[in-house]
Protein backbone atom coordinates (compact mmCIF):
# COMPACT_ATOMS: atom_id res chain seq x y z
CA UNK A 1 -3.94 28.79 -13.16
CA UNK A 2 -4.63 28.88 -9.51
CA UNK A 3 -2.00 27.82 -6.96
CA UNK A 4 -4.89 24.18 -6.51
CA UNK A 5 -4.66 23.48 -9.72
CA UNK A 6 -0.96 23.79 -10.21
CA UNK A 7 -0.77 21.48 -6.83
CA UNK A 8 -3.02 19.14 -8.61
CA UNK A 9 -1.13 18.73 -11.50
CA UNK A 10 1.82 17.98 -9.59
CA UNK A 11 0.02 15.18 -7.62
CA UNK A 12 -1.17 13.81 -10.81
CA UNK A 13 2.73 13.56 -11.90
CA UNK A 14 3.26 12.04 -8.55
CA UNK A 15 0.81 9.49 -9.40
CA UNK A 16 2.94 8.37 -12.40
CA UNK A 17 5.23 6.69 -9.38
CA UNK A 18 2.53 4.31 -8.23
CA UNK A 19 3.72 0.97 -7.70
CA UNK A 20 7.27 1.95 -7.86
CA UNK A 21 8.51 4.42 -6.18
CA UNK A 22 8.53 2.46 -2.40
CA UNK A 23 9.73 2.15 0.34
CA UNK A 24 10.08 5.82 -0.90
CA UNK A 25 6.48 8.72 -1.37
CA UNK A 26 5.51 9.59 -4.60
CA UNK A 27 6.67 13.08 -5.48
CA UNK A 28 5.62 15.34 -8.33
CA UNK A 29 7.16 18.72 -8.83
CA UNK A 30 5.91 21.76 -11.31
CA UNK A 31 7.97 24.73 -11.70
CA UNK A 32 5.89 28.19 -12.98
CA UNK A 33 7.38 31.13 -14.26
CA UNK A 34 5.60 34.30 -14.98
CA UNK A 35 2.36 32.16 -15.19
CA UNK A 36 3.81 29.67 -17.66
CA UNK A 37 4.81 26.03 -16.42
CA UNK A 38 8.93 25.83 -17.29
CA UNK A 39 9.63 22.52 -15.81
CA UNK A 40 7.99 19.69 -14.52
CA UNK A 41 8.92 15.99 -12.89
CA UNK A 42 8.54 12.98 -10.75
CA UNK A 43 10.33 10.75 -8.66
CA UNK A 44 10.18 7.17 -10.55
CA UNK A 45 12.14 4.97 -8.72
CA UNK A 46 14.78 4.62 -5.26
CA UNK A 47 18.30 5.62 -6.48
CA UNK A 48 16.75 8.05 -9.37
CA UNK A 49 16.40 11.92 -8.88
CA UNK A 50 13.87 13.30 -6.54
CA UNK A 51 10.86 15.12 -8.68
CA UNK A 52 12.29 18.47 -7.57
CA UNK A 53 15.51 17.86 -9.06
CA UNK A 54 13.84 16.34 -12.50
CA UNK A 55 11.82 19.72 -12.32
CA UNK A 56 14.63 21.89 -12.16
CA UNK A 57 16.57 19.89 -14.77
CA UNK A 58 13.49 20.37 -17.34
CA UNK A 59 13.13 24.15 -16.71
CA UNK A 60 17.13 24.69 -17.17
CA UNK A 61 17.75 28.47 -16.56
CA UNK A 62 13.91 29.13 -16.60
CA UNK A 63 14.04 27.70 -12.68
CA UNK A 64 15.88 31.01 -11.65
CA UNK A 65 13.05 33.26 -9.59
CA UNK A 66 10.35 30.45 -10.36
CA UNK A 67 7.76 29.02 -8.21
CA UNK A 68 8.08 25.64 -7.24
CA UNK A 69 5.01 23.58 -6.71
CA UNK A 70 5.63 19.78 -4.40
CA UNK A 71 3.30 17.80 -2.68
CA UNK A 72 5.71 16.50 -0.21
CA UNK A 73 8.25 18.88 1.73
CA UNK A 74 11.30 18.59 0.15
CA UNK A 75 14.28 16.30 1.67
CA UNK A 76 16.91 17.96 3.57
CA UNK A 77 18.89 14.40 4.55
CA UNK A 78 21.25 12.65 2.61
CA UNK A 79 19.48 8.94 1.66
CA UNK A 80 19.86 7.17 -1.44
CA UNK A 81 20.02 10.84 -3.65
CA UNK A 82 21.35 14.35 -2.32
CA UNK A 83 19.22 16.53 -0.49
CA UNK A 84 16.79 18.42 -2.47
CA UNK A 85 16.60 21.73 -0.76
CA UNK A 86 20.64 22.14 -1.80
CA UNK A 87 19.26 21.63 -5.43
CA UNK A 88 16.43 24.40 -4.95
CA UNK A 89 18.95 26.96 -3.49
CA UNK A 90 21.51 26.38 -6.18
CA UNK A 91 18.61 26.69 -8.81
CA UNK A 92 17.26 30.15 -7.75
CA UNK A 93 13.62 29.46 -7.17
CA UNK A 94 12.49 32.29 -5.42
CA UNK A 95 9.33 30.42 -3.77
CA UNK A 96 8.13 26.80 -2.66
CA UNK A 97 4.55 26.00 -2.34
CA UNK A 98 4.00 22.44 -0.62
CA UNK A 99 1.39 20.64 0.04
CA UNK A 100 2.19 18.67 3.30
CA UNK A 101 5.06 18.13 5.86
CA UNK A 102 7.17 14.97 5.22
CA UNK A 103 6.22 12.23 8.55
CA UNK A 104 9.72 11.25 8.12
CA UNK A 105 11.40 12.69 11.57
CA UNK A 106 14.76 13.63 9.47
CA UNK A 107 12.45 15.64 7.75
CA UNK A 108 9.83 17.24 8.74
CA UNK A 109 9.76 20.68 9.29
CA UNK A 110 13.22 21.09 8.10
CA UNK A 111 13.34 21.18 4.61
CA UNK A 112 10.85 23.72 4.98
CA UNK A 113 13.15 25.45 7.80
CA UNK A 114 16.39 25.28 5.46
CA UNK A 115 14.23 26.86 2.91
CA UNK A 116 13.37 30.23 4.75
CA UNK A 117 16.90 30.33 6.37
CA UNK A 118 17.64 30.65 2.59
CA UNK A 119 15.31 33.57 1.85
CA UNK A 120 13.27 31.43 -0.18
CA UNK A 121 9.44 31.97 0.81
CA UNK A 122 7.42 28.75 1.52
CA UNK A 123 4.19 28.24 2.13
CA UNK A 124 2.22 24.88 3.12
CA UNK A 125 -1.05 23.04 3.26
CA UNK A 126 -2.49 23.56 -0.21
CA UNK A 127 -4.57 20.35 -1.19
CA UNK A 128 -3.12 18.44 1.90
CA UNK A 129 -5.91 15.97 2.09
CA UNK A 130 -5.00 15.23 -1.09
CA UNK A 131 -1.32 14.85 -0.87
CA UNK A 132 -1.92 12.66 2.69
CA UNK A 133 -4.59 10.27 0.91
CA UNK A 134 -1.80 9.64 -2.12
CA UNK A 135 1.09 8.80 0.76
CA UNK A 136 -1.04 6.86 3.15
CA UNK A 137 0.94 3.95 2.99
CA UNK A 138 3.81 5.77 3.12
CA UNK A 139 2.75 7.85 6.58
CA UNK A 140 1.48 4.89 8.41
CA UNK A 141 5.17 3.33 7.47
CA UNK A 142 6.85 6.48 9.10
CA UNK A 143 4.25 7.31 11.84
CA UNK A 144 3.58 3.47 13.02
CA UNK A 145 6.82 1.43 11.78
CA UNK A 146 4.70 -1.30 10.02
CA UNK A 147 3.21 -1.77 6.51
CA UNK A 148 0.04 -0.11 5.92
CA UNK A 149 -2.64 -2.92 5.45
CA UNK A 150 -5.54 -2.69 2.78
CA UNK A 151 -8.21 -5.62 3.92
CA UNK A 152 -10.03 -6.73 0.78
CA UNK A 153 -12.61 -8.88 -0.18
CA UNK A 154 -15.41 -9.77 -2.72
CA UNK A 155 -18.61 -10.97 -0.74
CA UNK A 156 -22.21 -11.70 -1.26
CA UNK A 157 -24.86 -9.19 0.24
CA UNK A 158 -25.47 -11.35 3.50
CA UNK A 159 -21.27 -10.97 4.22
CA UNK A 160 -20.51 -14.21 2.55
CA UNK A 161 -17.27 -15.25 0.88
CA UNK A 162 -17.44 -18.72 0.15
CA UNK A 163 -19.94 -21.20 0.17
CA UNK A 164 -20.46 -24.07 2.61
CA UNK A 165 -18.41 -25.91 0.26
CA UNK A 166 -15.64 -23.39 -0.16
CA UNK A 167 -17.20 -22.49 -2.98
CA UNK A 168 -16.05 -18.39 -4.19
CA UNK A 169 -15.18 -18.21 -7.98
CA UNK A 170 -16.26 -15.98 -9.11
CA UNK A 171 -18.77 -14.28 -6.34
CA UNK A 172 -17.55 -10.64 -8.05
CA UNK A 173 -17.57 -9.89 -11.55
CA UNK A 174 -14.77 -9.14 -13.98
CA UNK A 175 -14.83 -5.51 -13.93
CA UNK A 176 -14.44 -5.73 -10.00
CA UNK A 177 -11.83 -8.28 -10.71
CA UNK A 178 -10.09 -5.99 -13.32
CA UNK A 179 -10.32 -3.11 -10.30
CA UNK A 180 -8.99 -5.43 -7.54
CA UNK A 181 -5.80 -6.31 -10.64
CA UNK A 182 -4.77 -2.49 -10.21
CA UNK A 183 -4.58 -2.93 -6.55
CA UNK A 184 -2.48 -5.23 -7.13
CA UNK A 185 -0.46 -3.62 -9.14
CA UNK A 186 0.23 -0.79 -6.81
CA UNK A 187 0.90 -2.48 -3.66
CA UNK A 188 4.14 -4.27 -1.87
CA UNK A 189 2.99 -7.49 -1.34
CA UNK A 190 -0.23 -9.51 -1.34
CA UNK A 191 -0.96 -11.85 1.81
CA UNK A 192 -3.40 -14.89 2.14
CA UNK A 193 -3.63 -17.61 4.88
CA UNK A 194 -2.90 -21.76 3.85
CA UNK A 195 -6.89 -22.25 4.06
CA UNK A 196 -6.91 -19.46 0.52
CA UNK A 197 -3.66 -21.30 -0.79
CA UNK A 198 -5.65 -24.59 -0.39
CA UNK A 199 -9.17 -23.88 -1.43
CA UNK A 200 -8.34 -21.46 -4.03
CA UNK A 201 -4.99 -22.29 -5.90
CA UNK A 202 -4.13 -18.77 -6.45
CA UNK A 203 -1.12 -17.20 -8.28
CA UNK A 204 -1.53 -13.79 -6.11
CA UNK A 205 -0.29 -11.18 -8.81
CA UNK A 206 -2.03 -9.33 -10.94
CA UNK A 207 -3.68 -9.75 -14.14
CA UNK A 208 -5.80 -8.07 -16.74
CA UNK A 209 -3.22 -4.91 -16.30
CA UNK A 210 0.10 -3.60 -17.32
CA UNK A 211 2.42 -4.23 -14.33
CA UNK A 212 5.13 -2.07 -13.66
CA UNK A 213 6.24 -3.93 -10.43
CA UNK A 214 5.43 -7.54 -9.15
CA UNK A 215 3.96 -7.45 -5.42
CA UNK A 216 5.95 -10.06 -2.94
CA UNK A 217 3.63 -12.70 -2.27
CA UNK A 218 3.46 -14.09 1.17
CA UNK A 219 0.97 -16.88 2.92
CA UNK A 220 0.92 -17.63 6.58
CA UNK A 221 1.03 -21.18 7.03
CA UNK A 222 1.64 -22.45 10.41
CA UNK A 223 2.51 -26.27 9.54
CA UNK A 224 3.54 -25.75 6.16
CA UNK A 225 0.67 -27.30 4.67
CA UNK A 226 1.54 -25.70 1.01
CA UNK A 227 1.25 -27.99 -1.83
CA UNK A 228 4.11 -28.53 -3.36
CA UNK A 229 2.08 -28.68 -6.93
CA UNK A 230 0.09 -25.56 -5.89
CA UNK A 231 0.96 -22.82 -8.87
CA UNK A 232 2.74 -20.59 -6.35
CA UNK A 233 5.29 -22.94 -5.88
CA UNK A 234 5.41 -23.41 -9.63
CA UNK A 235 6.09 -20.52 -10.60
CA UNK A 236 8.18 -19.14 -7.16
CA UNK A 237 11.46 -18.68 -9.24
CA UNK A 238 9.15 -16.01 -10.97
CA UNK A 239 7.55 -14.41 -8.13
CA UNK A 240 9.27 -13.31 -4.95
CA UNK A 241 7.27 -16.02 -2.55
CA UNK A 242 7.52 -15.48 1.01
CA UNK A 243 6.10 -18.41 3.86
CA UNK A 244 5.64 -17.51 7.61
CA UNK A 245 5.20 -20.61 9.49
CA UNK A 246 5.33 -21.39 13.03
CA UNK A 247 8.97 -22.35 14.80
CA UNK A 248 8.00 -26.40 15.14
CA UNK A 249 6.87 -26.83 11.94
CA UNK A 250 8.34 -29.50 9.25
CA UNK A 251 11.88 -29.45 8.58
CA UNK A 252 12.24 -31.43 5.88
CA UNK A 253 8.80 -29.48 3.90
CA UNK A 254 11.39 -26.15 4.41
CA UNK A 255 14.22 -27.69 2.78
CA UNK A 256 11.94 -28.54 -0.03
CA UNK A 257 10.49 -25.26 -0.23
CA UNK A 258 13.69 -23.97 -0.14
CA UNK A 259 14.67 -25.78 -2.90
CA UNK A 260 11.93 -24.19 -4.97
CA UNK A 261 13.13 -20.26 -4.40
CA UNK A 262 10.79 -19.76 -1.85
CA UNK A 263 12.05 -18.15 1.79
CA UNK A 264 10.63 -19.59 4.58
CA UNK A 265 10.36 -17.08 7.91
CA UNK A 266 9.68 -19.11 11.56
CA UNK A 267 7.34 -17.21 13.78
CA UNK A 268 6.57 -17.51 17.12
CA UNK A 269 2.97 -18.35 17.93
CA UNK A 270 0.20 -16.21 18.68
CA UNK A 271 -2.17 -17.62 21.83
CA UNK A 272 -4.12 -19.80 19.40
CA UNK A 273 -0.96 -21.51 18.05
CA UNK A 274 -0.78 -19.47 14.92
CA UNK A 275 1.90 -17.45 13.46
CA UNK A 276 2.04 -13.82 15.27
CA UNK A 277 0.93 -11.31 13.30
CA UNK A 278 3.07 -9.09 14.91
CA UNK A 279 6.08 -10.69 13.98
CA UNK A 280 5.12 -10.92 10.70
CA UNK A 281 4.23 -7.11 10.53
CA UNK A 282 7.74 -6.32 12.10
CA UNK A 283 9.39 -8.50 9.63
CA UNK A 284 7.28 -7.04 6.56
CA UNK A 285 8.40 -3.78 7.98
CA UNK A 286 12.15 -4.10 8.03
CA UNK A 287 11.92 -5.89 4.08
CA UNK A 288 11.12 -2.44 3.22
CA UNK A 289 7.26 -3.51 2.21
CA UNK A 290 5.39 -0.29 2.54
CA UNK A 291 1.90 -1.43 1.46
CA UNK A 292 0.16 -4.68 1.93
CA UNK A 293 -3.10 -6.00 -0.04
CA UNK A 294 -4.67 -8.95 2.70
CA UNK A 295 -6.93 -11.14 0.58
CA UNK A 296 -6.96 -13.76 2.91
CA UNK A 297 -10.20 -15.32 4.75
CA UNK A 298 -12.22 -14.92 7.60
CA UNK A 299 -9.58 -15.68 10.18
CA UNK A 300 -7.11 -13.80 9.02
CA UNK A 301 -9.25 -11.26 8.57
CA UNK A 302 -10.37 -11.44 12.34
CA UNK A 303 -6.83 -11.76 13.65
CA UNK A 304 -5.45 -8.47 11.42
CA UNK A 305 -8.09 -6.45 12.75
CA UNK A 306 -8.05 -7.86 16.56
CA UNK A 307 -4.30 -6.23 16.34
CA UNK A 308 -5.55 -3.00 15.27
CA UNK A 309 -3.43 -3.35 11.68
CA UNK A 310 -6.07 -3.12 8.67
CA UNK A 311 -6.00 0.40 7.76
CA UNK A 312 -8.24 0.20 4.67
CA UNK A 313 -10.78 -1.67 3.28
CA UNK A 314 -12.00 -2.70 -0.41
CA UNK A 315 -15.25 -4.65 -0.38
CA UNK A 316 -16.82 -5.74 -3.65
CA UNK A 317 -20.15 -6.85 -2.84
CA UNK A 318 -22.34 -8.61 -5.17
CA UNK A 319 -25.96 -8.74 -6.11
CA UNK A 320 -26.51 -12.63 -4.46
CA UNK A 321 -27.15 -14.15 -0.76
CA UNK A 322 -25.38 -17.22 0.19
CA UNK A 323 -26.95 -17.94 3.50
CA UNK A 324 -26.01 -21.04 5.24
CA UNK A 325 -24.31 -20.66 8.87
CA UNK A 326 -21.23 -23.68 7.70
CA UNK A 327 -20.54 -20.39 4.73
CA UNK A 328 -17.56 -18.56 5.12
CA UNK A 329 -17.73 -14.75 6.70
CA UNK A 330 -15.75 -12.06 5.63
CA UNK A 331 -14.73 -12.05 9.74
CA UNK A 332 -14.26 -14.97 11.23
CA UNK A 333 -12.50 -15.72 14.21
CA UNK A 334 -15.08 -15.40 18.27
CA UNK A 335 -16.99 -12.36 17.58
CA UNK A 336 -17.98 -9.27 19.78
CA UNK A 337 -20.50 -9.79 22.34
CA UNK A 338 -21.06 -6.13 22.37
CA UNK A 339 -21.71 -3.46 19.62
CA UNK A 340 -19.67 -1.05 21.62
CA UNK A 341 -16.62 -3.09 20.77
CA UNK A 342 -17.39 -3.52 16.83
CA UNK A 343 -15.26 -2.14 14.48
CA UNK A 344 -15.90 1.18 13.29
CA UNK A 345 -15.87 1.93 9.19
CA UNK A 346 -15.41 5.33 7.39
CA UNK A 347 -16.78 4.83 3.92
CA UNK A 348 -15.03 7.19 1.83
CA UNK A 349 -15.61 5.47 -1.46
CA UNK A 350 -18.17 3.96 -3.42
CA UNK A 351 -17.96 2.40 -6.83
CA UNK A 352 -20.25 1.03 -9.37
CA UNK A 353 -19.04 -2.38 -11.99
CA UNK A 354 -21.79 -3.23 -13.77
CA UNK A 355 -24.19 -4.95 -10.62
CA UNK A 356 -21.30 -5.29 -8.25
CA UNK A 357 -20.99 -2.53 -5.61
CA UNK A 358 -17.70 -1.50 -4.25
CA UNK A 359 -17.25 0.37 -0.46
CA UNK A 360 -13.69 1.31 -0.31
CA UNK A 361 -13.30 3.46 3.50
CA UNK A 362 -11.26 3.25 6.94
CA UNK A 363 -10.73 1.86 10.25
CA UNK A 364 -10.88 2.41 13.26
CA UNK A 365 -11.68 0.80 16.36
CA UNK A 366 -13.77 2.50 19.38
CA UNK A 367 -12.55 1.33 22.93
């Protein structure tokens, strides 16, 4: 096997992580010997071994003079488990092949330095598109100090997502749906506005898959219009519920919400009276939640891009037109009055289910 495809299998063991591994990357590890693979692993969980240490564990004595293969550089800091580049030394491998440097700042470019200083010969950037596409969330956590934000939305072909009437179930079908359940599953937290609360009743967790880690859910409601007989607040001593609502709002509606399991955050406002989004981001941040899924309307849509925080996108679109100017948009809020100002897209993805098409890409904004 070629140095690629021993990288790829590690990244495919790192993959085994998704959904709970954060706030920390996902880390596989393979260990080759005289062209035979002697030990392999992946980090599972905070507080549990690092994949280079599971690695070395599996191969025994076979990890003296092997080859290790990581997609991360190893950790040279003490956090929640001892540094991994002791645990390499101590084993004997003779050479570490990585795909990328860690974004964390007590990290990178030391492990690999520690390395060499121990004679051990490292080399870096094999499949590092790769590795940087699997820990995106993770190195917009490091590199930016906020949650990495995935915008997505089913919509009809003329950018619809509700009717006049409010009107969306079901505008995708159920193998998008049963797609849009394994985001789900992989993220932090899911986040709606009170209008999707309202309209929609939804339980905002996922369904249709095995689960390995409930998301947080959390709705920005300004005047803490939540109904107390909506199903989140049913079933809020299930679900971690979090509320962001504006520092005037009801008193007595947070005691009751309190009284239901659900915390209650007061924001300050934005300019148009609404909870800042960049409080919430901050506070998101500092709860350790490294990946956010926003399925929330046309407004909140508009005001997560305006502050430059969607990173990704997931559109489902379907095979129908809505039409109607009272229908919902997928971006709501004033508009552009100039196509130099629009958003710019990178389209990296598309999918087919069935007659629904899904664009999954980027963005960035050109000023």
């Amino acid at each position: 096997m070629s140095e690629e495809q021993y990288m790829r299998l590690a990244i495919s063991l790192a993959k085994k992580g998704q959904g709970t591994t954060s706030p920390n990357p996902m880390v596989g590890a393979v260990l080759v010997k005289d062209n035979r693979i002697v030990g392999r692993g992946y980090h599972k969980k905070p507080g549990l071994p690092h994949a280079e240490v599971v690695a070395i564990n599996d191969a025994k004595e076979e990890a003296r003079g092997s080859t290790l293969y990581v997609n991360l550089e190893p950790c040279v800091h003490f956090g929640r488990t001892p540094p991994c580049t002791e645990a390499i030394k101590n084993a004997g491998i003779k050479k570490v092949v990585m795909a990328m440097f860690d974004p964390n700042p007590q990290v990178s470019g030391k492990g690999v330095q520690f390395l060499r200083d121990a004679g051990i010969i490292v080399k870096t950037g094999v499949l590092e598109e790769e590795a940087k596409r699997l820990n995106e969330a993770f190195i917009v956590n490091m590199e930016k100090s906020r949650p990495f934000f995935i915008m997505k939305a089913a919509i009809s072909l003329d950018g619809k997502i509700a009717t006049k009437t409010c009107d969306s179930k079901w505008i995708s079908n159920e193998e998008s749906r049963r797609y849009t359940n394994r985001l789900r599953s992989n993220v932090d937290a899911i986040m709606v506005g009170i209008n999707t609360v309202i309209t929609d009743n939804p339980m905002l967790i996922p369904r249709m898959v095995k689960v390995k880690k409930y998301p947080t859910r959390i709705v920005l409601d300004s005047k803490l219009r939540l109904p107390l007989a909506s199903d989140l607040v049913k079933t809020s001593d299930k679900y971690k519920t979090i509320i962001f609502t504006s520092d005037d709002s009801r008193q007595d509606k947070e005691a009751r919400l309190r009284s239901f399991n659900i915390e209650v955050i007061r924001s300050p406002k934005d300019e148009g009276g609404r909870v800042s989004l960049r409080f919430v981001c901050e506070e998101l941040y500092r709860r350790e939640l490294m990946s956010v899924l926003v399925e929330g309307g046309g407004e909140v849509n508009s005001g997560m891009l305006k502050e430059g925080f969607i990173d990704k996108f997931v559109l489902f679109y379907a095979p129908i037109f809505i039409g109607g100017k009272n229908a919902l948009n997928l971006i709501g809020g004033k508009g552009i009055d100039f196509l130099r100002d629009a958003y710019r897209l990178k389209i990296t993805g598309l999918k087919r289910f069935k007659e629904d098409i899904c664009l999954e890409g980027y963005v960035h904004r050109d000023y």
